[in-house]
C-alpha atoms as a PDB file:
ATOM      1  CA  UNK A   1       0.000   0.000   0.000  1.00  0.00           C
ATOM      2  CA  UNK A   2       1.248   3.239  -0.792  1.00  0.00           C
ATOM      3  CA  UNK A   3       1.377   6.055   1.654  1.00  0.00           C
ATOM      4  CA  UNK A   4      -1.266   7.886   0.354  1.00  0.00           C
ATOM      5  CA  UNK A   5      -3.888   4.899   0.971  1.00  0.00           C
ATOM      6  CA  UNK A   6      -2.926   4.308   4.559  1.00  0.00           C
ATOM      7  CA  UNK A   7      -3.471   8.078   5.281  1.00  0.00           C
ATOM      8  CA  UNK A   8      -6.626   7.849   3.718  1.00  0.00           C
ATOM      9  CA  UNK A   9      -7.863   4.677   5.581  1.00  0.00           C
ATOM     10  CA  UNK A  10      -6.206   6.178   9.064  1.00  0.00           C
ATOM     11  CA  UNK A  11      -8.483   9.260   8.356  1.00  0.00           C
ATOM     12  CA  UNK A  12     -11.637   7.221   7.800  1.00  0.00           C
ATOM     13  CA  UNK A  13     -10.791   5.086  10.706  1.00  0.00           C
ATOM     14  CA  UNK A  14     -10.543   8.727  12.975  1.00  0.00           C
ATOM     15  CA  UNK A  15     -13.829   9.540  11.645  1.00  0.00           C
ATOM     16  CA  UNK A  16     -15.947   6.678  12.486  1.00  0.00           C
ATOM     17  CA  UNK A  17     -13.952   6.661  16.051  1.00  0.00           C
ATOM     18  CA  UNK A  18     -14.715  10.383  16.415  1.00  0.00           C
ATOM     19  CA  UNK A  19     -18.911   9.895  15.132  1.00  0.00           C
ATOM     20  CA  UNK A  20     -19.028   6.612  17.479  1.00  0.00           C
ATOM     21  CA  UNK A  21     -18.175   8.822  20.473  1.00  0.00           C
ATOM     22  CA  UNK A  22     -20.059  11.564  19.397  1.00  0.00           C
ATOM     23  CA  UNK A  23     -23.068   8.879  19.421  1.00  0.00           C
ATOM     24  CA  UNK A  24     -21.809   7.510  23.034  1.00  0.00           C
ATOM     25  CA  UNK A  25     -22.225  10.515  24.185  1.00  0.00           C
ATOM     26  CA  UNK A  26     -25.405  11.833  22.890  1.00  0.00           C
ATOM     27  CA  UNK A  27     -27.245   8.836  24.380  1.00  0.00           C
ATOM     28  CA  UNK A  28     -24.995   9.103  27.574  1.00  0.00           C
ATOM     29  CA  UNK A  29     -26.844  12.620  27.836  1.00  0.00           C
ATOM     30  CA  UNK A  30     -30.223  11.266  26.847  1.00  0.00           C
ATOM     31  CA  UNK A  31     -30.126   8.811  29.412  1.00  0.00           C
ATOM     32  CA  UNK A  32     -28.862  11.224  32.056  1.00  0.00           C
ATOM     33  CA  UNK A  33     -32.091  13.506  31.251  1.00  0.00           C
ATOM     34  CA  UNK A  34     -34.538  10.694  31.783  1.00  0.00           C
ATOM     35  CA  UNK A  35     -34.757   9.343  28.140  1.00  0.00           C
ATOM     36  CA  UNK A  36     -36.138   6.016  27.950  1.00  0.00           C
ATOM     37  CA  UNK A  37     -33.611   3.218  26.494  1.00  0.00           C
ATOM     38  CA  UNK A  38     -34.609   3.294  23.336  1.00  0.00           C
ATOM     39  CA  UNK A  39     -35.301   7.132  22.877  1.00  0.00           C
ATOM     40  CA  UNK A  40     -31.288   7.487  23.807  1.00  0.00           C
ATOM     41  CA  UNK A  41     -30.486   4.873  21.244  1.00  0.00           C
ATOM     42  CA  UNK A  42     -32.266   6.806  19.174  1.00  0.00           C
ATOM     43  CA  UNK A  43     -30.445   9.884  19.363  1.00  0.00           C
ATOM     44  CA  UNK A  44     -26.889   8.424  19.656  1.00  0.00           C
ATOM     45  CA  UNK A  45     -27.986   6.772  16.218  1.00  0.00           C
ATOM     46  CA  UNK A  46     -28.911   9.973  15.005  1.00  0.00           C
ATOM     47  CA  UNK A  47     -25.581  11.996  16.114  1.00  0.00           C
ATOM     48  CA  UNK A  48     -23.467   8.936  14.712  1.00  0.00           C
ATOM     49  CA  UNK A  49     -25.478   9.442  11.297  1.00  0.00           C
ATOM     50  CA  UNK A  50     -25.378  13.744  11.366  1.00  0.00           C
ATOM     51  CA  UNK A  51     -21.616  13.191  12.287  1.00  0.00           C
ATOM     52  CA  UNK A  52     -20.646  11.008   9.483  1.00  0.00           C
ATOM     53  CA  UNK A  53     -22.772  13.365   6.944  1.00  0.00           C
ATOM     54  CA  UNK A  54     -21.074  16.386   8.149  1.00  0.00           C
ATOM     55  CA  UNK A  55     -17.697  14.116   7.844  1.00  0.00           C
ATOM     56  CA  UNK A  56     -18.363  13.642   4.382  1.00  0.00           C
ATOM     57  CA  UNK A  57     -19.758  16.960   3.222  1.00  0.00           C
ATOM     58  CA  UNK A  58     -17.014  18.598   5.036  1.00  0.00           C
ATOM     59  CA  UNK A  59     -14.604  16.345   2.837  1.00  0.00           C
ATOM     60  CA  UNK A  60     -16.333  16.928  -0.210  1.00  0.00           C
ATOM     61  CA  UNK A  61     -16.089  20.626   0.079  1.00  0.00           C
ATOM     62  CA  UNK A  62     -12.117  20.616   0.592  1.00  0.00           C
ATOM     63  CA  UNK A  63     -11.879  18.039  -2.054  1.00  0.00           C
ATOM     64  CA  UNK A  64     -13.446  20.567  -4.769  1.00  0.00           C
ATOM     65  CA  UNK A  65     -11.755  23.345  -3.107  1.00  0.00           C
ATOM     66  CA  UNK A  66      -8.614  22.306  -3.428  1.00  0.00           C
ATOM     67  CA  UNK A  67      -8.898  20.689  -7.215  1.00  0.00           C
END
């Protein structure tokens, strides 16, 4: 593998790391305010998800920018 490749797949290893405790979190907070089980699973699921998205748009705008 080339260096280039292993950067990339480091960087997309970071992200999901960085989304999954984004996600952790959220439903750590849910809980803590008295959301039921699956209302907090339901949130973390939904910060993973907006994490990734802004992840990828994020990369897609510094991709063009820089092209």
């Amino acid at each position: 593998m080339s260096d280039h490749t292993v950067v990339i797949l480091l960087a997309c290893a970071l992200t999901i790391v960085v989304a999954a405790l984004v996600g952790a979190a959220a439903g750590y907070l849910a809980r803590r305010d008295h959301a039921t089980y699956p209302a907090a699973l339901t949130r973390a699921a939904i910060a993973f998800a907006g994490t990734l998205t802004l992840a990828a748009a994020l990369t897609t705008v510094l991709s063009a920018l820089l092209q």
